[in-house]
Protein backbone atom coordinates (compact mmCIF):
# COMPACT_ATOMS: atom_id res chain seq x y z
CA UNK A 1 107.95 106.40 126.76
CA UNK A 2 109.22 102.76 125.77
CA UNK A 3 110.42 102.87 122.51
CA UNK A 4 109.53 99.71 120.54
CA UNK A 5 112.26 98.15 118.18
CA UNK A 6 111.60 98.75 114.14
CA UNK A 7 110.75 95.07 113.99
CA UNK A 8 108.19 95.09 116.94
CA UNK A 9 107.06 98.17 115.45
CA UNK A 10 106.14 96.65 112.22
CA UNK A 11 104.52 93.85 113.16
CA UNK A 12 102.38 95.34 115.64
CA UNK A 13 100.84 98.14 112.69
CA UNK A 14 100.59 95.63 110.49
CA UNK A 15 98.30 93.18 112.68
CA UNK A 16 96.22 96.56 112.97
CA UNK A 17 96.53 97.23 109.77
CA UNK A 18 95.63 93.47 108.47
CA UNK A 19 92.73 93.74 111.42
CA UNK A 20 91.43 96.81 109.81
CA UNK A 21 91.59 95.64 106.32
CA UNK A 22 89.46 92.87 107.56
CA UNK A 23 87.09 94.54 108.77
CA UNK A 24 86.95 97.11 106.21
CA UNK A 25 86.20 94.21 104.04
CA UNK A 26 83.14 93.14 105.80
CA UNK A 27 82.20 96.76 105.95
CA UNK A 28 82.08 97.06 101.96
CA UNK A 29 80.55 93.33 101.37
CA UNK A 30 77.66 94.77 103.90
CA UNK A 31 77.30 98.14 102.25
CA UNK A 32 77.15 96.73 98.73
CA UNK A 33 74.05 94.68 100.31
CA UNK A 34 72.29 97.80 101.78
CA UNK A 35 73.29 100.29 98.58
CA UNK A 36 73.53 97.36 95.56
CA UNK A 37 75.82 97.64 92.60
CA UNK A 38 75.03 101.14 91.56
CA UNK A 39 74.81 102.35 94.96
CA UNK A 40 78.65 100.86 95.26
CA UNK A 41 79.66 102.64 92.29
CA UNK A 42 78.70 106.11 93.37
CA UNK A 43 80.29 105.40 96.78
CA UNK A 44 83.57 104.56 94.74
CA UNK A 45 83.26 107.68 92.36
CA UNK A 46 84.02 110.08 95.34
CA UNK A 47 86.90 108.35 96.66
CA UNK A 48 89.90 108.52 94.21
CA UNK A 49 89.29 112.70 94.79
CA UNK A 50 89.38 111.99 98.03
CA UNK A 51 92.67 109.99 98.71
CA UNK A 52 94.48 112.08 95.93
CA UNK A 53 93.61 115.44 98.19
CA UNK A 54 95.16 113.33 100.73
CA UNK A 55 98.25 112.07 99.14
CA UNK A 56 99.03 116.12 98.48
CA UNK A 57 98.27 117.64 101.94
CA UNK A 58 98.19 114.80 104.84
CA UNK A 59 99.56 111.06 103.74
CA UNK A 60 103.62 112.24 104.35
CA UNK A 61 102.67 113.95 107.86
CA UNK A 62 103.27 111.23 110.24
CA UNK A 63 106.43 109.47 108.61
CA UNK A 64 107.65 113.12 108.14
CA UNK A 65 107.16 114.13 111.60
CA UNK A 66 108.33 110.81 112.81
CA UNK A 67 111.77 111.39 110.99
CA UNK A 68 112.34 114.83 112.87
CA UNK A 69 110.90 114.07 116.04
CA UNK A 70 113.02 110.67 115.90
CA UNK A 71 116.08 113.02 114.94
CA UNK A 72 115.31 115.45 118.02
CA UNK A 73 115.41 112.42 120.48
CA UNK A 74 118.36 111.20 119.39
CA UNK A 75 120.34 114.86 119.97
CA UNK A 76 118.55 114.46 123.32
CA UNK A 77 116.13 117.70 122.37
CA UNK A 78 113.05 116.58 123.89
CA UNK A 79 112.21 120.30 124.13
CA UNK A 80 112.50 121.09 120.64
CA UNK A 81 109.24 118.42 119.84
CA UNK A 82 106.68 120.92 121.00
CA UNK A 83 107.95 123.77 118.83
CA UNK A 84 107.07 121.08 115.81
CA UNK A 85 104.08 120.05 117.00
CA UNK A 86 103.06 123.13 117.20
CA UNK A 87 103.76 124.38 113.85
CA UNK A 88 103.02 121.26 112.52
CA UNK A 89 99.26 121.15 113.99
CA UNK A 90 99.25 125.34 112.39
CA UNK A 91 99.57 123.36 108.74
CA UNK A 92 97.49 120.98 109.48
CA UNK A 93 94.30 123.50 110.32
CA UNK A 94 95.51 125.01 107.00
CA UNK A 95 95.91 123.08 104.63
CA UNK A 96 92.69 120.52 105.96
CA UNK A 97 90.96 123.49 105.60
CA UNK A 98 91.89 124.44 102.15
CA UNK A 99 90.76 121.06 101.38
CA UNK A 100 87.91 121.10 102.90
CA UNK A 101 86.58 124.45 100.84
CA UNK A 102 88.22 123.18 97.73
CA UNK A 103 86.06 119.77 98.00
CA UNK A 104 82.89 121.57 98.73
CA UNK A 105 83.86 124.10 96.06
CA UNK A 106 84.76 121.78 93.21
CA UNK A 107 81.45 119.15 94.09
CA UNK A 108 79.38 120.19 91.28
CA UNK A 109 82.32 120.39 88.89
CA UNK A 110 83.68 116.99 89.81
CA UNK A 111 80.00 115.20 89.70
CA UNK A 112 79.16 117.07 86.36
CA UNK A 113 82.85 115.55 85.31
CA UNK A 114 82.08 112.36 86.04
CA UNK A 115 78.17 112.50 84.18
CA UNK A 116 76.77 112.15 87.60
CA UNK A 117 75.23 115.64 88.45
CA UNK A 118 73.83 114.20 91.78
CA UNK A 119 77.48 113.39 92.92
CA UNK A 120 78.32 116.22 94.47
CA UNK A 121 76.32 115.44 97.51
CA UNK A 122 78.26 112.94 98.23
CA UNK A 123 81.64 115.34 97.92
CA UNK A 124 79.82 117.43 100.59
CA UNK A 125 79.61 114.37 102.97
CA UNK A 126 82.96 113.49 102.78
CA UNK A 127 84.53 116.60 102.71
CA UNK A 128 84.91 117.31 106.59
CA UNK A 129 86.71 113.67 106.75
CA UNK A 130 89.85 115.71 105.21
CA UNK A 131 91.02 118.31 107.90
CA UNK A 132 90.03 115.34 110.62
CA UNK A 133 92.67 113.14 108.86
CA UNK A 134 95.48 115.67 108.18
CA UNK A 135 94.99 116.69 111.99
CA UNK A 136 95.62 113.01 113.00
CA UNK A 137 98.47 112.63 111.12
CA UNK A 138 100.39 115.00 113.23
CA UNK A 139 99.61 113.34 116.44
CA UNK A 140 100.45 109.74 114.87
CA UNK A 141 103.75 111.29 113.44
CA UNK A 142 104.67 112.39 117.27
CA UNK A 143 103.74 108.85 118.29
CA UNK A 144 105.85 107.14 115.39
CA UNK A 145 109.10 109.30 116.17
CA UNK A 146 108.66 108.17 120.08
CA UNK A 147 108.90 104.75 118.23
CA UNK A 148 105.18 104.04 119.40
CA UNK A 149 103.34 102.78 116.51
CA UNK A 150 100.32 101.22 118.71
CA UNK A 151 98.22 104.79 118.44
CA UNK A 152 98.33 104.51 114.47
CA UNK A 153 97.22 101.11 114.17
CA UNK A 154 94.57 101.02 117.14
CA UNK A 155 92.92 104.44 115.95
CA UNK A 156 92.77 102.64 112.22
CA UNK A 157 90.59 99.84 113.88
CA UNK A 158 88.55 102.25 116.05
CA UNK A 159 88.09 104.41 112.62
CA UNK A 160 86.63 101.25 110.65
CA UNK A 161 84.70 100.04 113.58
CA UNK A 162 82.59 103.45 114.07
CA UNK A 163 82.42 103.44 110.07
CA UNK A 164 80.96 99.88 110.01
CA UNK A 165 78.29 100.59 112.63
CA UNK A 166 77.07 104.47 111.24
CA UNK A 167 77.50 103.86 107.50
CA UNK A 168 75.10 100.92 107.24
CA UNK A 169 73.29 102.58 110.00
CA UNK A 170 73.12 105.86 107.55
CA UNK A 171 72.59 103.98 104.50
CA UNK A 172 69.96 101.62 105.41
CA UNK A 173 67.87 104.66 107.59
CA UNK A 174 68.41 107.11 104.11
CA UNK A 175 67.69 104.27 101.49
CA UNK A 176 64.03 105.55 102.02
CA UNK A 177 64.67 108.81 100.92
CA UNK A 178 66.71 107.81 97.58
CA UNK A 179 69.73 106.13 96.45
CA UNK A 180 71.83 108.91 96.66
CA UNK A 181 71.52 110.00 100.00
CA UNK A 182 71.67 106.85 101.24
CA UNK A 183 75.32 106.98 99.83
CA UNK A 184 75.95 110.39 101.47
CA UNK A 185 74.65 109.01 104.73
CA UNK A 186 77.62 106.52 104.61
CA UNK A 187 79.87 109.11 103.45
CA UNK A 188 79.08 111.02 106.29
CA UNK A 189 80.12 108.00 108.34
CA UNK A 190 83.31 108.07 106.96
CA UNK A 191 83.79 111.85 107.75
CA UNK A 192 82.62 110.72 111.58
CA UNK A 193 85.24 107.97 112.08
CA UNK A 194 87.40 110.23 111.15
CA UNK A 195 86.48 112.73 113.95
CA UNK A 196 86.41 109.75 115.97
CA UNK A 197 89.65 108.95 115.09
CA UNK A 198 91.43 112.05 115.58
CA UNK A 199 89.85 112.12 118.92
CA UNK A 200 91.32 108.89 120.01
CA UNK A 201 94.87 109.85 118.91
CA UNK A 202 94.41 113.26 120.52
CA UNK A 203 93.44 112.13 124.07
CA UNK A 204 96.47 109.36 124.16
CA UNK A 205 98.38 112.31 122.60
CA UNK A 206 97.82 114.71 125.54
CA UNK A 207 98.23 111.60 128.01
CA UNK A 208 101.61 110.42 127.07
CA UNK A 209 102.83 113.65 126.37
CA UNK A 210 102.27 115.79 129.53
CA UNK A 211 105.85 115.11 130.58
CA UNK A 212 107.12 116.18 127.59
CA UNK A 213 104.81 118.99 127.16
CA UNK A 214 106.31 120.94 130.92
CA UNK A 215 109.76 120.83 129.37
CA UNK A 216 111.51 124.14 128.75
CA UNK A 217 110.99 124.95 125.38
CA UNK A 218 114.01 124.55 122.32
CA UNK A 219 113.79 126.49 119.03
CA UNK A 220 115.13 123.96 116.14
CA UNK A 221 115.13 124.28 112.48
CA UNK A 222 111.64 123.37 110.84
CA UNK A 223 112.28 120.94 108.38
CA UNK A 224 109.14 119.59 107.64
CA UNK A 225 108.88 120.88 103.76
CA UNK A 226 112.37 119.51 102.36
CA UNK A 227 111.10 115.89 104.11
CA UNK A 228 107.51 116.07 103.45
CA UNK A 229 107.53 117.15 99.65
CA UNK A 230 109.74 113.70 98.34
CA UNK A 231 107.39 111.68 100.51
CA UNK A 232 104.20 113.38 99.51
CA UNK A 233 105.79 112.89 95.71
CA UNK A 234 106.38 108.77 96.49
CA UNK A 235 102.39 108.53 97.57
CA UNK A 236 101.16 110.17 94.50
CA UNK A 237 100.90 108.59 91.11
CA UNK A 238 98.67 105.86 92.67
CA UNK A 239 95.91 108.21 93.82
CA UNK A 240 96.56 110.09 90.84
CA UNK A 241 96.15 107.71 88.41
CA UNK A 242 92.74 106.61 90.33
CA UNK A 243 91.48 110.06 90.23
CA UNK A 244 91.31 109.97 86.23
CA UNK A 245 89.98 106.47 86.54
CA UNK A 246 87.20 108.15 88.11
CA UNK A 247 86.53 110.71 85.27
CA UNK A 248 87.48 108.32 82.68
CA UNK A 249 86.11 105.17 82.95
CA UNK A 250 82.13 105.77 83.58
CA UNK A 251 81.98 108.25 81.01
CA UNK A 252 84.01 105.84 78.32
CA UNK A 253 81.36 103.22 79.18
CA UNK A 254 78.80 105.78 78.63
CA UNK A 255 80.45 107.11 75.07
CA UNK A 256 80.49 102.79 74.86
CA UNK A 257 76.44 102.86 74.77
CA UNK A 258 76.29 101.38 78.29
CA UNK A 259 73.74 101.90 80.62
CA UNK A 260 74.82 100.89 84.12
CA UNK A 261 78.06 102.49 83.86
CA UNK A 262 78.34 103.05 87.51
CA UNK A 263 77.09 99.61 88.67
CA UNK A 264 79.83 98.46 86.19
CA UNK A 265 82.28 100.87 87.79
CA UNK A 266 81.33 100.07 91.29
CA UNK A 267 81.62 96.43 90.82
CA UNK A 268 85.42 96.55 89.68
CA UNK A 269 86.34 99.07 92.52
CA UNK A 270 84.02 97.91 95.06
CA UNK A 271 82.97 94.03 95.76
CA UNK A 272 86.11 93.20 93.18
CA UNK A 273 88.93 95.66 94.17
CA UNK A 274 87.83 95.01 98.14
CA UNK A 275 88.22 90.86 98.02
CA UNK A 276 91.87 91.57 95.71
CA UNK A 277 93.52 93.91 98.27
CA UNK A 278 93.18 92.11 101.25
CA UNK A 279 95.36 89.56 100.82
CA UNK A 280 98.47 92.34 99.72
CA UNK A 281 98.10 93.58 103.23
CA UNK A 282 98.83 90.32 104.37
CA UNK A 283 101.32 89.56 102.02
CA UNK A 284 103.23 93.50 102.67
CA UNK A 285 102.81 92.40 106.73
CA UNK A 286 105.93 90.05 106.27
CA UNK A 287 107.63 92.42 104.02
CA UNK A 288 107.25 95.37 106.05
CA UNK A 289 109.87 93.93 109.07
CA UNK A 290 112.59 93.40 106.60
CA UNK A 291 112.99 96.38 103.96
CA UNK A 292 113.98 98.68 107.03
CA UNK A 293 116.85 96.47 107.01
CA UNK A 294 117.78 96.96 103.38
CA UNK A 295 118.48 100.97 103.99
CA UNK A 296 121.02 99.53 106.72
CA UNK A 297 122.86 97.62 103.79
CA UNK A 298 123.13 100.52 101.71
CA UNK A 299 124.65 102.21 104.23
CA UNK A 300 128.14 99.83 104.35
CA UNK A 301 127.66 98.71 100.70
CA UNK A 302 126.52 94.95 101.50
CA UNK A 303 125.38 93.92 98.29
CA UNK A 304 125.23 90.46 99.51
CA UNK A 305 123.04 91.12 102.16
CA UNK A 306 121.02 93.56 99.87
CA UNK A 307 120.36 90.95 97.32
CA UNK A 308 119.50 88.07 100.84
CA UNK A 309 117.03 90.84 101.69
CA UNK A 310 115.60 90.93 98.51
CA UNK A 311 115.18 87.45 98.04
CA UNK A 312 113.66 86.90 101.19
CA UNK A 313 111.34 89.81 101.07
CA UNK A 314 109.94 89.00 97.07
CA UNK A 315 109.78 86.16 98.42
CA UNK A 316 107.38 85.77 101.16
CA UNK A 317 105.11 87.94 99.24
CA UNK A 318 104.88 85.81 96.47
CA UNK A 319 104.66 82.64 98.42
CA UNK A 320 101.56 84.60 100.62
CA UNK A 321 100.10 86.09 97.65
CA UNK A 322 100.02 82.75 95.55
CA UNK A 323 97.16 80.94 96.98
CA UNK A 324 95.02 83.94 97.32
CA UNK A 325 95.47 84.72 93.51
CA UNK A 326 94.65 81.22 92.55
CA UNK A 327 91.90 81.10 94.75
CA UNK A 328 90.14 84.21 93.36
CA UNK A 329 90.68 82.97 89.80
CA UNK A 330 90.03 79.41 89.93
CA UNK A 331 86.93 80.04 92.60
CA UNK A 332 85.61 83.36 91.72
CA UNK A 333 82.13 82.11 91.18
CA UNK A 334 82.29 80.62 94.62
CA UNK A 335 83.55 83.67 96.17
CA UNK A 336 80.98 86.42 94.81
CA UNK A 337 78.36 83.76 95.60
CA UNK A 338 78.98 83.57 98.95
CA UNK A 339 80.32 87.22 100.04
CA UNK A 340 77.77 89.20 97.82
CA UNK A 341 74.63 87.22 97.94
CA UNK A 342 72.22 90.11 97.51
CA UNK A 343 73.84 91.28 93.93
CA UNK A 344 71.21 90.22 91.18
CA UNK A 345 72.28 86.81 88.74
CA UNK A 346 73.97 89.63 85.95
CA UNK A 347 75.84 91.84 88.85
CA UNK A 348 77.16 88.63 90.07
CA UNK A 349 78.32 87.46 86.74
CA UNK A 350 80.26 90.19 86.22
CA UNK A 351 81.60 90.61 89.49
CA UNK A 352 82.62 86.66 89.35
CA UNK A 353 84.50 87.21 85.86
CA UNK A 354 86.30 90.73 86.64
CA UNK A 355 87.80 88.54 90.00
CA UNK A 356 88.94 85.65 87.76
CA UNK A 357 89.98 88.32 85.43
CA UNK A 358 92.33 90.93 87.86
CA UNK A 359 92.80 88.43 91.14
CA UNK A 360 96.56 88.34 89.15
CA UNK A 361 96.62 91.51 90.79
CA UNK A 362 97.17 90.42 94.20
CA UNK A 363 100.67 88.93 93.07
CA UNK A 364 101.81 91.98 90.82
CA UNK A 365 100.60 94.49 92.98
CA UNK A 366 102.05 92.71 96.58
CA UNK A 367 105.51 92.59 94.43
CA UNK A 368 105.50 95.73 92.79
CA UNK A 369 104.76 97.46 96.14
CA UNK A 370 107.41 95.13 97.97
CA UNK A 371 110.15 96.15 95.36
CA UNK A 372 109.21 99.86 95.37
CA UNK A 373 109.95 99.78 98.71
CA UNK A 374 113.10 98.33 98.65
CA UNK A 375 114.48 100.39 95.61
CA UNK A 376 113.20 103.61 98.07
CA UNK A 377 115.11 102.23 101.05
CA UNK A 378 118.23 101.90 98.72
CA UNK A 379 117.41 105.66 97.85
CA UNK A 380 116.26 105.26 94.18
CA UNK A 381 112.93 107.01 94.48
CA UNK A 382 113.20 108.96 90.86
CA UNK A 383 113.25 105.81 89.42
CA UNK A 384 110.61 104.67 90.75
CA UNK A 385 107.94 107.33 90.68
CA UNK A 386 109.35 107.24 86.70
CA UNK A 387 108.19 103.59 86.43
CA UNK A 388 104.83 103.33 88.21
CA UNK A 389 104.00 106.98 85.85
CA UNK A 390 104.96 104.54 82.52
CA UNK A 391 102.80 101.79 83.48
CA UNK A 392 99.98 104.23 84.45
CA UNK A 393 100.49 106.05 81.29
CA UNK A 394 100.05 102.82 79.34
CA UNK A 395 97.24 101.96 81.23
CA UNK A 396 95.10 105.32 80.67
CA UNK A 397 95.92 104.72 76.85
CA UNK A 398 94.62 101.44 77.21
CA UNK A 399 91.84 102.15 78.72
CA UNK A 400 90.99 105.52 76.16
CA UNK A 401 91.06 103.54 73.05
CA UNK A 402 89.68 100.28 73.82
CA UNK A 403 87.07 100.87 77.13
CA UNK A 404 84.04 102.35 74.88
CA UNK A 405 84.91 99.23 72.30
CA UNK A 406 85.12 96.35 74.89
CA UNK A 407 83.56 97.52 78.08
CA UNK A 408 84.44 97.77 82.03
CA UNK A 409 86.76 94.37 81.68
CA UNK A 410 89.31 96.70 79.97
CA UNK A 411 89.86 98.80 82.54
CA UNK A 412 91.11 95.63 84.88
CA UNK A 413 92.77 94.39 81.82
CA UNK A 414 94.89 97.77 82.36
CA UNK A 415 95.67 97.86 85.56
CA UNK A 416 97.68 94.26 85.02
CA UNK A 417 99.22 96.06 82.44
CA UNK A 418 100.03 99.09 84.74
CA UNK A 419 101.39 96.51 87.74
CA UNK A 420 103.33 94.49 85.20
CA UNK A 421 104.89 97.69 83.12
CA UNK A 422 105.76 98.88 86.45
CA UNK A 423 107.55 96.01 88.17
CA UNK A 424 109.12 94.72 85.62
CA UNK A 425 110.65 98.72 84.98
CA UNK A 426 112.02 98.27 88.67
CA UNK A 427 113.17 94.82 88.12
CA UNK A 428 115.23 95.72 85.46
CA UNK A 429 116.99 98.96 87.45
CA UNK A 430 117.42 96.38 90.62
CA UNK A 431 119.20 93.92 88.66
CA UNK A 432 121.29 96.94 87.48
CA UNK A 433 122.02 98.51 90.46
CA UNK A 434 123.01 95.69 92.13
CA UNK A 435 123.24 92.52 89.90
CA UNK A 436 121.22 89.38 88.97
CA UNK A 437 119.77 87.52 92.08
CA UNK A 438 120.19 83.79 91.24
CA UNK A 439 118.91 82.58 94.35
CA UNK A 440 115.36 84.24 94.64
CA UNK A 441 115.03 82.90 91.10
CA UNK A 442 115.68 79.74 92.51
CA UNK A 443 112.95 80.04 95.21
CA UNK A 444 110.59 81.23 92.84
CA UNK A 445 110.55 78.36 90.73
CA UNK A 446 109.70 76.32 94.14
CA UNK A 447 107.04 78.74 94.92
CA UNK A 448 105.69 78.11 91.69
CA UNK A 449 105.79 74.16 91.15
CA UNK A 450 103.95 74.33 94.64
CA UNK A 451 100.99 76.80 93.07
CA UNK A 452 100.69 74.74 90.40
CA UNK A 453 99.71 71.88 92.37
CA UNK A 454 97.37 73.35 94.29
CA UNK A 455 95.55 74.32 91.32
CA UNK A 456 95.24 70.74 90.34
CA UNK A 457 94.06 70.00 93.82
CA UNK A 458 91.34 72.63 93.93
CA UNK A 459 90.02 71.90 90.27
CA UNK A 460 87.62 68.84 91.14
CA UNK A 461 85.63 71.87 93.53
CA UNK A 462 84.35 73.48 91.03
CA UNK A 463 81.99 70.75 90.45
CA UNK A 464 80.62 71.33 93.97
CA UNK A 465 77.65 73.12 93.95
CA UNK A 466 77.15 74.47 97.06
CA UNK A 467 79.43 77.49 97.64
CA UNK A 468 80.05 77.00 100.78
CA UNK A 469 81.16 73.66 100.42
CA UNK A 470 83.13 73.85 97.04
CA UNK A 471 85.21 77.13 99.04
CA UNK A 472 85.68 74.08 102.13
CA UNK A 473 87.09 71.62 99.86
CA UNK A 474 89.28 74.43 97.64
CA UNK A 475 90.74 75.56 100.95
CA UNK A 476 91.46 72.13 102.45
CA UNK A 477 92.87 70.47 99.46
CA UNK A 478 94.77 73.76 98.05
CA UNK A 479 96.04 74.12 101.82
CA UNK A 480 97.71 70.81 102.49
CA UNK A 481 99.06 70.89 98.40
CA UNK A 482 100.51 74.20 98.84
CA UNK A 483 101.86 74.20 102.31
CA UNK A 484 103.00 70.23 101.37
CA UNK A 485 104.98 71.03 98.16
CA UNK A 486 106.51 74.10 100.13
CA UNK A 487 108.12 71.63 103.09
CA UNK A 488 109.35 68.92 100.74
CA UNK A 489 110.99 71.42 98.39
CA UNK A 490 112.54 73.26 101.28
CA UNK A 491 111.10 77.02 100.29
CA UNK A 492 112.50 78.60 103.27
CA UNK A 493 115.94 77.56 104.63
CA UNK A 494 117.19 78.56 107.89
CA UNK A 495 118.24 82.26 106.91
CA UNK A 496 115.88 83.32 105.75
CA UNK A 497 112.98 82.01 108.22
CA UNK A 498 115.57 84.13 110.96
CA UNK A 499 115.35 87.21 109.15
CA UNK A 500 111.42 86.94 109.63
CA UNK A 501 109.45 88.20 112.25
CA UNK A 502 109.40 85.84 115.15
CA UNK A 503 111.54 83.69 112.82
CA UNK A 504 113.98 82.57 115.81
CA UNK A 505 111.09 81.31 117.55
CA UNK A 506 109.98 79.45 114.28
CA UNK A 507 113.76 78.23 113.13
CA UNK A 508 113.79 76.71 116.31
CA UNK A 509 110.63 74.87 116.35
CA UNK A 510 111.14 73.50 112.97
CA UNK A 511 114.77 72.21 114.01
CA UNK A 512 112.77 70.52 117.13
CA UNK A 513 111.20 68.53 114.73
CA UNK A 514 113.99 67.80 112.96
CA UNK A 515 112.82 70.17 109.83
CA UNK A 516 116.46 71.66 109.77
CA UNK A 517 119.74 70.83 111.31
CA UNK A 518 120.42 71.78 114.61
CA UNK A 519 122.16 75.66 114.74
């Protein structure tokens, strides 16, 4: 098999992954048109159960597996891969069962825990989804450690494509039959594309393996447990914290006197939490070619090249991520208007002020998961996990004393809190561990003179009625301001537009034109 390099790698699952985002996107802006606002929120309750089962039994399989496969190779052991397949595909049927019966088992409780007895249904739909995705994980781990990373990101596509299609499909044919089961109907979809997906990763599996497979077989050390427990331990305060979001927040609004506390639930971590992630995964595309190369300048001790990294890396995140954060608080109105048409005048209100309220989240949250990564790849994962459990401490607490007072724009007050708690946590052990980094300080004071003028430029939109065209103008204007400021202050010099991906190619367009000096 041709192994790709780590940089190829990366940019190839992160197209799919940016691709699938996309479309996952679309698929919840549909679905919130078929199932409305409370229809959303009940499709949200089931979810944070859902990944956090996942972050415990599955999430660390393919990176895991991809390390000792990878490992294997290297000793030239080819024979020794099927022995961990093998035993790795044993856990899999395991443990996805376990989760399986635990989901089913723990329905009732989890709906009653959440003041939504009818839940549970929904649990039951979703609950097959679990041993299909821990399954998969082996087979993309074997492709990962071949240095193939084309069967993750194509099966994530094919997953959200057969979701799209069955779960409005499901929804819209159930709606007849009540609310709730036209949510299970597109929970079942998501339990489908995940069959669908493990069947696509399966069938390339046994293609590109069949040499591999007739090799004489090599006993080797199972290792999976002393890799996969730190990994599954990186992956889990997110889902974790989620997961008492879930319990938390609807009944708090409840206790609050509210009576749509799952519309109001469903609107922050549907329509609102869908248009604010989007954008990281484009931002985390750019990062994702370069922290590999941070672990590399551990290894001699570069601190000069670990700080370049740094820069470079912070940077491009915040320089993707600041347009998309101004645009979702300056045009939030605009935004709901057009993408979720079919909310009523209130549901839109709402959704349009939680955006303007939390779209700082696409900045804190494409930095904070930008610098955990880096701090990981320099080995500091203690830290870390410490941090991100602070800022989600203080953000439960927040949300406990003040949701029932103030209502669901609390809980997105908290998780700015929780971002900014947490990054600023790491900031403060990078700068330790390896000194002050002038320069991206530097940068980000370009990267913010040029935001700032874009916001002027987009203001005089707002006065455009139409949505459509008032999002035209914003874009236009904001465009040429941002991307304007950014060439005359010289954001990116020639360094650091190499260490991007395709950034040869780039650098030497740019000195074509006379951007730079010639190399």
């Amino acid at each position: 098999m041709k192994r790709r390099t780590i940089a190829q790698g990366a940019i190839l699952l992160a197209v799919c992954s940016i691709v699938a985002k996309l479309l996952g996107g679309a698929y919840r802006i549909a679905l919130t048109y078929v199932l409305g606002a409370e229809g959303i929120g009940y499709y949200q309750l089931v979810f944070p159960f859902f990944a956090l089962l996942l972050a415990i039994i599955s999430n660390a399989i393919p990176l895991t597996l991809s390390r000792q496969i990878s490992a294997e190779i290297a000793h030239d052991r080819l024979g020794a891969v099927g022995s961990i397949i093998r035993k790795s595909v044993l856990y899999a049927v395991f443990a996805g069962a376990v989760g399986v019966i635990f989901t089913v088992l723990l329905s009732r409780v989890m709906a009653n825990a959440q003041s939504q007895a009818g839940v549970y249904i929904c649990y039951v739909a979703i609950a097959p989804a679990i041993i299909f995705v821990t399954l998969a994980g082996v087979f993309k781990g074997w492709f990962l450690g071949h240095g193939n990373t084309a069967p993750s990101g194509v099966s994530q596509i094919v997953e959200v494509f057969v979701k799209f299609g069955l779960g409005l499909l499901f929804a819209f044919l159930l709606m007849k039959r009540g609310l709730m089961q036209a949510v299970a109907g597109a929970l079942v979809a998501v339990s489908v594309s995940e069959f669908v997906s493990l069947l696509t990763v399966f069938i390339w599996y046994t293609v590109s393996a069949k040499d591999e497979r007739k090799l004489p077989a090599l006993e080797t050390e199972y290792k999976f447990f002393s890799t996969f427990l730190p990994i599954t331990a990186s992956g889990f305060i997110f889902p974790l914290i989620a997961f008492i979001d879930s319990i938390m927040v609807v009944n708090l609004l409840i206790h609050g006197g509210a009576t749509d506390a799952v519309s109001q639930y469903g609107i922050l971590t549907g329509p609102v939490a869908s248009v604010i992630n989007m954008p990281i995964v484009l931002a985390m595309s750019i990062s994702v070619a370069i922290v590999p190369a941070v672990a590399s300048a551990m290894v001699g001790y570069d601190v000069v090249s670990i700080k370049q990294k740094t820069a470079t890396t912070l940077k491009m995140c915040l320089m993707i991520a600041m347009p998309f954060f101004l645009g979702g608080a300056i045009m939030s109105r605009q935004v709901v208007g057009l993408l979720y048409p079919s909310l009523g005048q209130a549901n839109k209100e709402l959704t349009a002020y939680l955006l303007s309220l939390t779209a700082i989240n696409i900045l804190l949250l494409s930095l904070l998961e930008a610098l955990d990564a880096i701090l990981q790849g320099l080995g500091r994962l203690r830290p870390v996990l410490i941090n991100i459990a602070v800022g989600g401490a203080l953000k439960i607490l927040i949300e406990l004393i003040f949701v029932p007072r103030w209502g669901i724009a609390v809980s997105g007050i908290s998780s700015i809190v929780f971002y900014m708690t947490a990054f600023t946590l790491n900031g403060v052990y990078y700068n330790k561990l390896v000194g002050k980094n002038t320069k991206l300080f530097k940068s980000i004071s370009k990267i913010m003179l040029a935001g700032a003028i874009m916001s002027v430029a987009m203001l005089p939109s707002v006065f455009i009625h139409s949505n459509i065209w008032s999002l035209v103008y914003a874009v236009c204007a904001g465009a040429v301001a941002y991307i304007g400021t950014l060439l005359l202050t010289r954001a990116v010099d020639e360094n650091e537009m190499q260490m991007l991906p395709l950034g040869n190619k780039l650098t030497r367009v740019l000195t074509k034109v006379k951007y730079y000096k010639s190399l």
